[in-house]
C-alpha atoms as a PDB file:
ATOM      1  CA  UNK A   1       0.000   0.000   0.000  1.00  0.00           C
ATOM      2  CA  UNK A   2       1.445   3.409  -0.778  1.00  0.00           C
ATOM      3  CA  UNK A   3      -0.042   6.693   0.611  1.00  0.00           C
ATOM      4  CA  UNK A   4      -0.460   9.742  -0.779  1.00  0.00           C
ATOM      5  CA  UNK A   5       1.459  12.488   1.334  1.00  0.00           C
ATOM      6  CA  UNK A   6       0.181  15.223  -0.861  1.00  0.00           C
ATOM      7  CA  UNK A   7       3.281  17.177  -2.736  1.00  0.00           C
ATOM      8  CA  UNK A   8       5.372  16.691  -2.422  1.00  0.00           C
ATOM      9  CA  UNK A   9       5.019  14.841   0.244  1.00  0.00           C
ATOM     10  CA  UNK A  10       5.265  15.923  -2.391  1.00  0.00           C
ATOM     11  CA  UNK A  11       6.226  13.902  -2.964  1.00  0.00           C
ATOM     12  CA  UNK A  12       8.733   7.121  -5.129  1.00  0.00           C
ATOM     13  CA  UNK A  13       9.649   4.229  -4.002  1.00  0.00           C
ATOM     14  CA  UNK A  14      12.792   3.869  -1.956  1.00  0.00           C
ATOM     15  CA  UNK A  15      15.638   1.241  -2.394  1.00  0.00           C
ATOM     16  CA  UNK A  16      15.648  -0.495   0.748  1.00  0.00           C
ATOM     17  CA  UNK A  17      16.646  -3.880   2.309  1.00  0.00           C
ATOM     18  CA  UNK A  18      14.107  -6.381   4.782  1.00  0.00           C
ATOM     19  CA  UNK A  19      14.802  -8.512   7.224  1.00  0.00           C
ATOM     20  CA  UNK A  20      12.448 -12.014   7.098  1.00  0.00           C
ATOM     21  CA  UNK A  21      10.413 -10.679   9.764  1.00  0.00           C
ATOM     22  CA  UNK A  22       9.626  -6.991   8.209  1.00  0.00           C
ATOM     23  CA  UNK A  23       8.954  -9.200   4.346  1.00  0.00           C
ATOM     24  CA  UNK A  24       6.304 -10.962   6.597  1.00  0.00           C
ATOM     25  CA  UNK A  25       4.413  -7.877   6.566  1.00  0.00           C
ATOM     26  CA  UNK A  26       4.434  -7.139   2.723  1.00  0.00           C
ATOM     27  CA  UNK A  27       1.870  -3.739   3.076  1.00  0.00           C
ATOM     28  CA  UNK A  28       3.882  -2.200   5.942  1.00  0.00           C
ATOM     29  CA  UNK A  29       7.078  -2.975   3.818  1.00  0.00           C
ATOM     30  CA  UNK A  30       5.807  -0.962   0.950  1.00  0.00           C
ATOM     31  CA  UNK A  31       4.706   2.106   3.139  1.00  0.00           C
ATOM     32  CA  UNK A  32       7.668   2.006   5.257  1.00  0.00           C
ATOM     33  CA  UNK A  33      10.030   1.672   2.354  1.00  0.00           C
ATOM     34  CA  UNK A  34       8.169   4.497   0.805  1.00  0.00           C
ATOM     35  CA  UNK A  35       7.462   7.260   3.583  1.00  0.00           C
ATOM     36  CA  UNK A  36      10.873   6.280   5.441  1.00  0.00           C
ATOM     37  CA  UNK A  37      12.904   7.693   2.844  1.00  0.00           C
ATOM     38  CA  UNK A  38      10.609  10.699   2.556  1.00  0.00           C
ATOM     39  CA  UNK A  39       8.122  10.552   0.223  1.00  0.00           C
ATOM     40  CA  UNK A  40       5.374   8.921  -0.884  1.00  0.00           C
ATOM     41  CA  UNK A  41       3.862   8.224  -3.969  1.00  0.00           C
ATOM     42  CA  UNK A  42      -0.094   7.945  -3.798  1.00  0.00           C
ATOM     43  CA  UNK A  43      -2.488   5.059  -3.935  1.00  0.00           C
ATOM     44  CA  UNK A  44      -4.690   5.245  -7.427  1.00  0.00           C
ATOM     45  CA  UNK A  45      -1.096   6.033  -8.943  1.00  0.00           C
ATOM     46  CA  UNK A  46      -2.797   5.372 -12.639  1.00  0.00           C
ATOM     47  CA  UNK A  47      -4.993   8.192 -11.395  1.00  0.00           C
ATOM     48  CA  UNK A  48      -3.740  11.902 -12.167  1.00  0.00           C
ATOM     49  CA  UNK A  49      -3.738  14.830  -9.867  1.00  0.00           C
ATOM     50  CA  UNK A  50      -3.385  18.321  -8.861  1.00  0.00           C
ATOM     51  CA  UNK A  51      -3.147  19.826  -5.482  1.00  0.00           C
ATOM     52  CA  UNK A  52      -2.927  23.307  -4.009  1.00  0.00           C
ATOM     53  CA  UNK A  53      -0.706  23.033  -0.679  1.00  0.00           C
ATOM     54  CA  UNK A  54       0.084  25.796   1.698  1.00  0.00           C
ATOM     55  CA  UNK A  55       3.999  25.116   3.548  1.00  0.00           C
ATOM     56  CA  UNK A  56       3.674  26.866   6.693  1.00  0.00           C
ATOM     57  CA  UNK A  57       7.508  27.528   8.365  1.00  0.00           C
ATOM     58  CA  UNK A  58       7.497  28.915  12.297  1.00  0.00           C
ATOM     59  CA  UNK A  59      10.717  29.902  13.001  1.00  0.00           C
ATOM     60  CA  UNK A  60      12.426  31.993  15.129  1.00  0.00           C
ATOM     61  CA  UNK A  61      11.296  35.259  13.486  1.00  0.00           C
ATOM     62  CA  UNK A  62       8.053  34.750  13.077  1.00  0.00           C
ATOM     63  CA  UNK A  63       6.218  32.287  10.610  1.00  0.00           C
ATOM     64  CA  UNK A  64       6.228  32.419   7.174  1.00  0.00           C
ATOM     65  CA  UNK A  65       3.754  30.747   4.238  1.00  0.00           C
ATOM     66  CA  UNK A  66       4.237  29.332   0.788  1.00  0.00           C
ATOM     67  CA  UNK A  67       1.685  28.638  -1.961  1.00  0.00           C
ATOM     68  CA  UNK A  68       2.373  25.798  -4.112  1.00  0.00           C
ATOM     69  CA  UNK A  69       1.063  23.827  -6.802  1.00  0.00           C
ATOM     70  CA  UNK A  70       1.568  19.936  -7.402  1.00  0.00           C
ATOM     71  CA  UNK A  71       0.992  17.364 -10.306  1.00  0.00           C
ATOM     72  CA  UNK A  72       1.412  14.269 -10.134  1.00  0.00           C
ATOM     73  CA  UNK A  73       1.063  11.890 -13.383  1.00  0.00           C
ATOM     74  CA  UNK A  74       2.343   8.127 -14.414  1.00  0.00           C
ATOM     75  CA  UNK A  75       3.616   7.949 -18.158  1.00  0.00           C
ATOM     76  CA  UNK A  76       5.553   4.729 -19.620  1.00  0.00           C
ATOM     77  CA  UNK A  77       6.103   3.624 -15.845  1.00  0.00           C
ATOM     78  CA  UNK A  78       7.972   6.415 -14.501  1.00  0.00           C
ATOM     79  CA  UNK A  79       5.819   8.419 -11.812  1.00  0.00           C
ATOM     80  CA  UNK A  80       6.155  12.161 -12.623  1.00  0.00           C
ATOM     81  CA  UNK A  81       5.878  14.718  -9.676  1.00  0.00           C
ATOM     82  CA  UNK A  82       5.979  18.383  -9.916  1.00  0.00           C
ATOM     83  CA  UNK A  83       5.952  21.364  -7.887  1.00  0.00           C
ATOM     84  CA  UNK A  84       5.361  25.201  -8.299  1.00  0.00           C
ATOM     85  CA  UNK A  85       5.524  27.915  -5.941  1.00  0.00           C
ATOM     86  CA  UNK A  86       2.707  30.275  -6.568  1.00  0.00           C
ATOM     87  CA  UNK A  87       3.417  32.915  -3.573  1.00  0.00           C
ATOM     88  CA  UNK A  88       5.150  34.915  -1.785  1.00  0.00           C
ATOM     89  CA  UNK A  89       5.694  37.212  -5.015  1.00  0.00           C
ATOM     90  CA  UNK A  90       9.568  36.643  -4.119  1.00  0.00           C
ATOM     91  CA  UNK A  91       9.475  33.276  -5.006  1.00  0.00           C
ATOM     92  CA  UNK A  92       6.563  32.460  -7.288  1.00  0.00           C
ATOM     93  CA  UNK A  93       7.548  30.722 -10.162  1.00  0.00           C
ATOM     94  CA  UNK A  94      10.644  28.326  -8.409  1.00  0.00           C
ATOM     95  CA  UNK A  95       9.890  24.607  -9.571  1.00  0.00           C
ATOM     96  CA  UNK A  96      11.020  21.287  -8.681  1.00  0.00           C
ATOM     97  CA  UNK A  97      10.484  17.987 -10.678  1.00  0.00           C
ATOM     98  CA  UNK A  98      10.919  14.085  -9.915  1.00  0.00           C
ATOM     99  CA  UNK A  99      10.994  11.361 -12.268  1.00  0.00           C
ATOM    100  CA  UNK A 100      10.793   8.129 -10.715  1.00  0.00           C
ATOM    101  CA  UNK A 101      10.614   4.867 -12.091  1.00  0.00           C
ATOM    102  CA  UNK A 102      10.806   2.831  -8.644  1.00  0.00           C
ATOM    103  CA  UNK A 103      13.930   0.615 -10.028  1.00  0.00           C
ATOM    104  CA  UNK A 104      16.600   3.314 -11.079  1.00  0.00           C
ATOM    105  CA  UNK A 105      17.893   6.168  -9.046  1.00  0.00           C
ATOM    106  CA  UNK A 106      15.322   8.990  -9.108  1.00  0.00           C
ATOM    107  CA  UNK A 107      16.329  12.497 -11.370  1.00  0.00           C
ATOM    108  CA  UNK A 108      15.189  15.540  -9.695  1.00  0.00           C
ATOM    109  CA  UNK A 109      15.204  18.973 -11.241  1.00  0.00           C
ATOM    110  CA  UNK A 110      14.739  22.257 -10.022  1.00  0.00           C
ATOM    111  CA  UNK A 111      14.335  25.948 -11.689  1.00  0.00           C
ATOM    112  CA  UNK A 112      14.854  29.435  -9.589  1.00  0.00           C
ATOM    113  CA  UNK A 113      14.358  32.345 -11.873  1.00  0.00           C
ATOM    114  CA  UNK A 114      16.377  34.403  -9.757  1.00  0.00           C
ATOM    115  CA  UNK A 115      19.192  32.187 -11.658  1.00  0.00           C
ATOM    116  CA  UNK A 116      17.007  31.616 -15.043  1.00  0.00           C
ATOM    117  CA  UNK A 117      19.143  28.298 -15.155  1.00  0.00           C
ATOM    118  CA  UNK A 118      17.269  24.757 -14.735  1.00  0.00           C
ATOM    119  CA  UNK A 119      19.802  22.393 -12.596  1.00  0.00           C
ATOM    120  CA  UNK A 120      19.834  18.913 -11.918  1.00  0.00           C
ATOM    121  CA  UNK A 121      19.801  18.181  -7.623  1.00  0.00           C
ATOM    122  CA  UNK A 122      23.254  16.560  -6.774  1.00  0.00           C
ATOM    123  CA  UNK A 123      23.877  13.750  -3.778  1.00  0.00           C
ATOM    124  CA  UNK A 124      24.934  17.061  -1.642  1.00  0.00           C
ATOM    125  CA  UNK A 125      21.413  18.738  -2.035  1.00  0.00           C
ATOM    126  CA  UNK A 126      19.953  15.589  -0.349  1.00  0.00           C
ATOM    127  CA  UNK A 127      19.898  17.206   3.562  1.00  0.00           C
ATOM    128  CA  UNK A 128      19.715  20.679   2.230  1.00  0.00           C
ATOM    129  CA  UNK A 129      16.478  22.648   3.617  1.00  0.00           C
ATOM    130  CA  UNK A 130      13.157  22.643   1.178  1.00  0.00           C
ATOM    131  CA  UNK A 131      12.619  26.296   1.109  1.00  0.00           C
ATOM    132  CA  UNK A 132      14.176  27.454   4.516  1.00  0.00           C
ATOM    133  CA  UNK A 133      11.658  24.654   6.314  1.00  0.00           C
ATOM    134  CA  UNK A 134      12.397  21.544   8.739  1.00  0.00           C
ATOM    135  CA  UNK A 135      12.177  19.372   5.837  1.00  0.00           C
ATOM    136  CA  UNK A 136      15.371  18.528   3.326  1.00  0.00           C
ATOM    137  CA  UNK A 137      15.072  17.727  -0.004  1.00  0.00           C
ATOM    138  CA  UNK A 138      15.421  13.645   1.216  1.00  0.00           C
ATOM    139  CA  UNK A 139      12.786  13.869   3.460  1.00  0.00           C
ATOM    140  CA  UNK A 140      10.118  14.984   0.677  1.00  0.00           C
ATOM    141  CA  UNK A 141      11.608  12.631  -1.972  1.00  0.00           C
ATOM    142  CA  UNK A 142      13.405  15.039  -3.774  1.00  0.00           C
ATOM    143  CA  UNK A 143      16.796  13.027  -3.242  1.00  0.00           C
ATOM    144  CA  UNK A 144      16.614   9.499  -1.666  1.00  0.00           C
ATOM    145  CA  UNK A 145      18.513   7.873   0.323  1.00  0.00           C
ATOM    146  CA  UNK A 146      19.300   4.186   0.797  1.00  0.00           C
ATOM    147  CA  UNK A 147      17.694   2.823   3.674  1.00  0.00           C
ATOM    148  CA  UNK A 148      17.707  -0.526   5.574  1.00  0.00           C
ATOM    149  CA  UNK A 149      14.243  -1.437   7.142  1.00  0.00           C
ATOM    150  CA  UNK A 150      13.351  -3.621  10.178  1.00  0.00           C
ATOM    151  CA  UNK A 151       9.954  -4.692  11.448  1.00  0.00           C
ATOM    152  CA  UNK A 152      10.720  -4.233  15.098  1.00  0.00           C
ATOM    153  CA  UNK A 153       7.042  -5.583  16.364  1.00  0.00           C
ATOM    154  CA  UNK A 154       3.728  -4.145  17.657  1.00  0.00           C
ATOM    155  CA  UNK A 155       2.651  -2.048  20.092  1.00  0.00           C
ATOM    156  CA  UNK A 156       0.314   0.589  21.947  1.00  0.00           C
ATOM    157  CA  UNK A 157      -0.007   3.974  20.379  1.00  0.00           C
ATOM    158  CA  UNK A 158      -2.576   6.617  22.029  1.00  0.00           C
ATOM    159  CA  UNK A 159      -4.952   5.793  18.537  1.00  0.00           C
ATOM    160  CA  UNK A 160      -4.546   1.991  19.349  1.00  0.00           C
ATOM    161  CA  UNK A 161      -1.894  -0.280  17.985  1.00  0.00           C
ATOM    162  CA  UNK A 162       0.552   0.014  15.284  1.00  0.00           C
ATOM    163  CA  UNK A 163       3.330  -1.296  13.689  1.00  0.00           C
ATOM    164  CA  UNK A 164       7.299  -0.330  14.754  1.00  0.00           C
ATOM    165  CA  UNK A 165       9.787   0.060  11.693  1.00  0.00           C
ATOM    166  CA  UNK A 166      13.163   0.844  12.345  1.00  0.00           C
ATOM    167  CA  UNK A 167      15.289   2.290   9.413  1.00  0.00           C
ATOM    168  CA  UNK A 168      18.817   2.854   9.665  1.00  0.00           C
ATOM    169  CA  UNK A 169      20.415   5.112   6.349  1.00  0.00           C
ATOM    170  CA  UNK A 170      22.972   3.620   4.698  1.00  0.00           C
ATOM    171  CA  UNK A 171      24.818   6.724   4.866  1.00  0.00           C
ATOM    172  CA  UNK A 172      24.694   7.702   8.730  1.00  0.00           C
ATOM    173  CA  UNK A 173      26.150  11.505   8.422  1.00  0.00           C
ATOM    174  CA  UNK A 174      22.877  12.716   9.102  1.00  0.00           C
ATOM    175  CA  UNK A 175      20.409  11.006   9.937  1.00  0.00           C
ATOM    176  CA  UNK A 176      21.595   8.145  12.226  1.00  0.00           C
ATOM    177  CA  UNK A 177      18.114   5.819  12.064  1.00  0.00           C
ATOM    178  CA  UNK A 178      14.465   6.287  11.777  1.00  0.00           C
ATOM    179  CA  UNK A 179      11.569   5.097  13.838  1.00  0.00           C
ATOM    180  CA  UNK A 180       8.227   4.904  11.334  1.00  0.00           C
ATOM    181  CA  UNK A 181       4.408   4.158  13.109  1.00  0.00           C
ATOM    182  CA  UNK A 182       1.800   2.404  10.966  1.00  0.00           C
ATOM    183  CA  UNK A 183      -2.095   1.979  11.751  1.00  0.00           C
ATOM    184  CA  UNK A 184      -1.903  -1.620  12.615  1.00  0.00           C
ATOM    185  CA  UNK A 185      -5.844  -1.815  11.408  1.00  0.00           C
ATOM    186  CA  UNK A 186      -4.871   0.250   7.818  1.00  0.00           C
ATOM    187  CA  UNK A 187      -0.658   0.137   7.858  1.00  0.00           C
ATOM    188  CA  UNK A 188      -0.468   4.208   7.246  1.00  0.00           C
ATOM    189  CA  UNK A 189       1.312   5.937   8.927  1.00  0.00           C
ATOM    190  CA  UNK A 190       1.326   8.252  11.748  1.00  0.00           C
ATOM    191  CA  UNK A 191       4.333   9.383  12.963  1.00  0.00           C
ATOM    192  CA  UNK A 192       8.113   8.936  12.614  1.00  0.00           C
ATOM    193  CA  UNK A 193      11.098  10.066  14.781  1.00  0.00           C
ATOM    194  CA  UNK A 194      14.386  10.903  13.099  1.00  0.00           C
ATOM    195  CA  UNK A 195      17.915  10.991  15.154  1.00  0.00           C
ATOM    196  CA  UNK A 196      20.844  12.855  14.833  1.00  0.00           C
ATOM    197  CA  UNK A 197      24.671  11.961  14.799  1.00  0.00           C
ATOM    198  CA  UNK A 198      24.774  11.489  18.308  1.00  0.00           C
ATOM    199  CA  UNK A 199      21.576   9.510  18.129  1.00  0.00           C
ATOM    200  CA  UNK A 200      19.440  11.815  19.886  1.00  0.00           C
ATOM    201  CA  UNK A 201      15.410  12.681  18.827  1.00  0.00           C
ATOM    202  CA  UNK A 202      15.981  15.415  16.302  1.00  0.00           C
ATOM    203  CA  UNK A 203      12.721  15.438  14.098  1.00  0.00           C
ATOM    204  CA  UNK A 204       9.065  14.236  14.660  1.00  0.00           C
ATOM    205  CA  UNK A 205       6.907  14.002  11.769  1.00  0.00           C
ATOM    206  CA  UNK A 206       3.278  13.249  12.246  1.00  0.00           C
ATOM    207  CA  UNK A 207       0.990  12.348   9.443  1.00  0.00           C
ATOM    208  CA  UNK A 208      -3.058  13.353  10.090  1.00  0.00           C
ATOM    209  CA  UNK A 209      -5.833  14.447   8.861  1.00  0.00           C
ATOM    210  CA  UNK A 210      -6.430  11.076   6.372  1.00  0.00           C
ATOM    211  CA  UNK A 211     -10.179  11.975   4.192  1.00  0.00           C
ATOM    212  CA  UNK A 212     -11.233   9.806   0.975  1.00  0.00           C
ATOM    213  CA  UNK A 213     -11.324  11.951  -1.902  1.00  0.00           C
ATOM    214  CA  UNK A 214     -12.667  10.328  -4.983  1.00  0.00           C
ATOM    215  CA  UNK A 215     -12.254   7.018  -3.503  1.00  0.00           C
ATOM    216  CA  UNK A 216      -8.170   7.974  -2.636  1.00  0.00           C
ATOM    217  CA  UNK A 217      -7.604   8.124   1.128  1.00  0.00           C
ATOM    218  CA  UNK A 218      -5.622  11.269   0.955  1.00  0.00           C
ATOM    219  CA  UNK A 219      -3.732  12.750   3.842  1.00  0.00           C
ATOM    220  CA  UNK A 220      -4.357  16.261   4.222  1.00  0.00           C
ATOM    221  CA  UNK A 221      -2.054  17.475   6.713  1.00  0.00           C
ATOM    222  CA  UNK A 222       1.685  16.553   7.425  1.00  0.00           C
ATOM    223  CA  UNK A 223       4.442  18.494   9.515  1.00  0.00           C
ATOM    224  CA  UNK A 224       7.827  18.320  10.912  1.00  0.00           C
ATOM    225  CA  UNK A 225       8.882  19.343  14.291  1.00  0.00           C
ATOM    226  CA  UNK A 226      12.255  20.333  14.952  1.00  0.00           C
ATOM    227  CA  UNK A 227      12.835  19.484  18.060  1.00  0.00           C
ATOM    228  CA  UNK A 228      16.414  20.646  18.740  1.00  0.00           C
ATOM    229  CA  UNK A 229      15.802  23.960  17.224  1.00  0.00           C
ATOM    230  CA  UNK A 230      12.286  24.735  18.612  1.00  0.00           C
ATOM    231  CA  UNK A 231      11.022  25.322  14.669  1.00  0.00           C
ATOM    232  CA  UNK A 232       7.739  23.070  12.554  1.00  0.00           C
ATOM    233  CA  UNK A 233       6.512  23.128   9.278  1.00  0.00           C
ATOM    234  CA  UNK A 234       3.657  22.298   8.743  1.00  0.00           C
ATOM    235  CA  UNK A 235       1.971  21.174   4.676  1.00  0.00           C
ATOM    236  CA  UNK A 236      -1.564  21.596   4.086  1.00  0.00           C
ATOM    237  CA  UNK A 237      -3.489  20.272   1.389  1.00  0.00           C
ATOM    238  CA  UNK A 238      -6.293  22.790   0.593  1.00  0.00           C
ATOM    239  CA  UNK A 239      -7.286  20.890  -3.098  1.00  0.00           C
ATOM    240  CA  UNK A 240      -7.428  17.818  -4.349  1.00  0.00           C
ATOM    241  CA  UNK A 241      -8.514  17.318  -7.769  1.00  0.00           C
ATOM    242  CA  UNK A 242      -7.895  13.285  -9.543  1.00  0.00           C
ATOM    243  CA  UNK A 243      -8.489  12.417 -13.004  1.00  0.00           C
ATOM    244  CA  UNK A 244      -7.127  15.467 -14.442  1.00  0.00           C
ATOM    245  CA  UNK A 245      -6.117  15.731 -18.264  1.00  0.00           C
ATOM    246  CA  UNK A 246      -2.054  16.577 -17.911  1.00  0.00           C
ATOM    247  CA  UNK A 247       0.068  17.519 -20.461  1.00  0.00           C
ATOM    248  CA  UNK A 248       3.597  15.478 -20.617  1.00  0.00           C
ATOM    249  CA  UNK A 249       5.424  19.020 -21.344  1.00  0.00           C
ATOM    250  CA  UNK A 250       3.948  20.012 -18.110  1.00  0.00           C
ATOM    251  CA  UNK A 251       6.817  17.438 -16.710  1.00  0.00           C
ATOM    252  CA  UNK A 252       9.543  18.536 -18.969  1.00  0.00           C
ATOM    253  CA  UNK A 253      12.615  19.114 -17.565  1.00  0.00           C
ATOM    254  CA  UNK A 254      12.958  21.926 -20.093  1.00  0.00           C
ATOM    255  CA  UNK A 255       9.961  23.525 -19.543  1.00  0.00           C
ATOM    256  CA  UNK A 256      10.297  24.134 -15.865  1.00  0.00           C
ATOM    257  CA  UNK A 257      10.794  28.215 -16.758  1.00  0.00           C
ATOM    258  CA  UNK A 258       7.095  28.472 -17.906  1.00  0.00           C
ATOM    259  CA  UNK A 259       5.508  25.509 -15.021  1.00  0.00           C
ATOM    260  CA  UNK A 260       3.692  28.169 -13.274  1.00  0.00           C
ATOM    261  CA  UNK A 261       1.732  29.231 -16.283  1.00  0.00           C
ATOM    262  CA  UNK A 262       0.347  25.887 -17.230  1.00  0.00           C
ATOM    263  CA  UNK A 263      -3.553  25.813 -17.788  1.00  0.00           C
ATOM    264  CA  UNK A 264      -3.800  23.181 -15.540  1.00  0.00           C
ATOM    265  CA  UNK A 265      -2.993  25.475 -12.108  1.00  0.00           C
ATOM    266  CA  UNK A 266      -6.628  27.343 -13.694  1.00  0.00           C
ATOM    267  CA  UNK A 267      -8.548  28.261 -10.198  1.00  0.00           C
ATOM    268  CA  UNK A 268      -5.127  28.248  -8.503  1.00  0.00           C
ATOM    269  CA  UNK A 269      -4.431  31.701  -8.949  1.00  0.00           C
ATOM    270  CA  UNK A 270      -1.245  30.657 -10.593  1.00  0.00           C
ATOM    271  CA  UNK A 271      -1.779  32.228 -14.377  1.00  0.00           C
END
């Protein structure tokens, strides 16, 4: 089962490695293989979309909001994701764009027309911040990283029980391991726990607000809570819209200067 996260949250399918135990559970595997190295690619993936999503960032000086818009599309197997910032004015038109075909490495793209130049993201841009917020480029899918998965059991969770998977990066410079909760009654998730270098709780994300939207259970809200430097971010999904007719220039590496024009942001305030 794979969930949508909605961007981003953006927005494939991770490389990872199971032990017996965690290939017992073959639904949790897929989730926890897929949200435990940061994004998730949606259920209905034959299905088309667009969502408008609203990053919220509270910080130290005060909070601070961006507008974006997301497509998601699957042509000749590779899952296509794509994201547009619509507001602040400073920042409108920035895109970033995953292809993913869930065997290769994902290629990830992004445009800032402060530097008119589209870019490819390199293995260094993997833990960089997502636009200033508590989540890198890894944890949204942007950039994954290899992961190594274990189903560590069941237990009590304050919304009733749920299943424990540990991950632990194959590259530990940053993230040291990963804790991911699962619904034991629908194996989504709820929360995960990321630690730092000296294996300490750094990050809490927590996954809620779960509605069925054209027959797609579709989480709505998402955030990450930086524990160590008092900061969250928090992704809403204010529309949802499946089925939709999308171009396959709108996922053109190439075209990324002109994304937030597209026809298809119409009622998004984006042309």
């Amino acid at each position: 089962m794979r969930v949508p996260l909605g961007m981003l949250v953006l927005l494939g399918c991770a490389a990872a490695s199971a032990s017996p135990a965690l290939a017992a559970q073959p639904a949790a595997v897929m989730v926890a293989a897929t949200a435990g190295d940061g994004h998730a690619a949606p259920l209905g993936l034959d299905r088309p979309s667009i969502r408008l999503l609203t990053l919220s960032v509270g910080g130290r000086n005060g909070p601070s909001r961006i507008t974006l818009a997301e497509a998601r599309s699957q042509q000749g197997g590779v899952v296509h994701e794509l994201a547009v910032v619509l507001a602040p004015a400073n920042m409108r038109g920035t895109a970033f764009l995953v292809a993913d075909s869930g065997i290769a490495e994902n290629v990830n793209w992004v445009y800032v027309p402060t530097t008119t130049r589209v870019r490819k993201l390199a293995a260094r841009d993997a833990y960089s911040a997502f636009l200033d917020s508590d989540f890198t480029y890894a944890d949204l899918g942007f950039a994954r990283r290899r992961t190594y998965y274990r189903f560590a059991g069941e237990e009590p969770r304050p919304d009733g029980p749920a299943y424990r998977i540990e991950g632990t990066p194959e590259d530990p410079s940053f993230y040291t391991r990963t804790v991911l909760w699962l619904a034991a009654d629908s194996e989504l998730p709820i929360e995960r726990h990321f630690y730092d270098a000296s294996r300490r709780l750094w990050k809490i994300q927590r996954f809620e607000d779960l509605t069925m939207i054209d027959g797609v259970p579709t989480l709505r809200h998402i955030s990450m809570e930086n524990l160590q430097a008092k900061t969250r971010t928090d992704i809403d999904v204010a529309v949802v819209r499946y089925d939709v007719a999308l171009p396959a220039s709108l996922f053109d590496p190439t075209q990324l200067p002109s994304a937030v024009h597209s026809p298809v942001w119409q009622g998004f305030g984006a042309i």
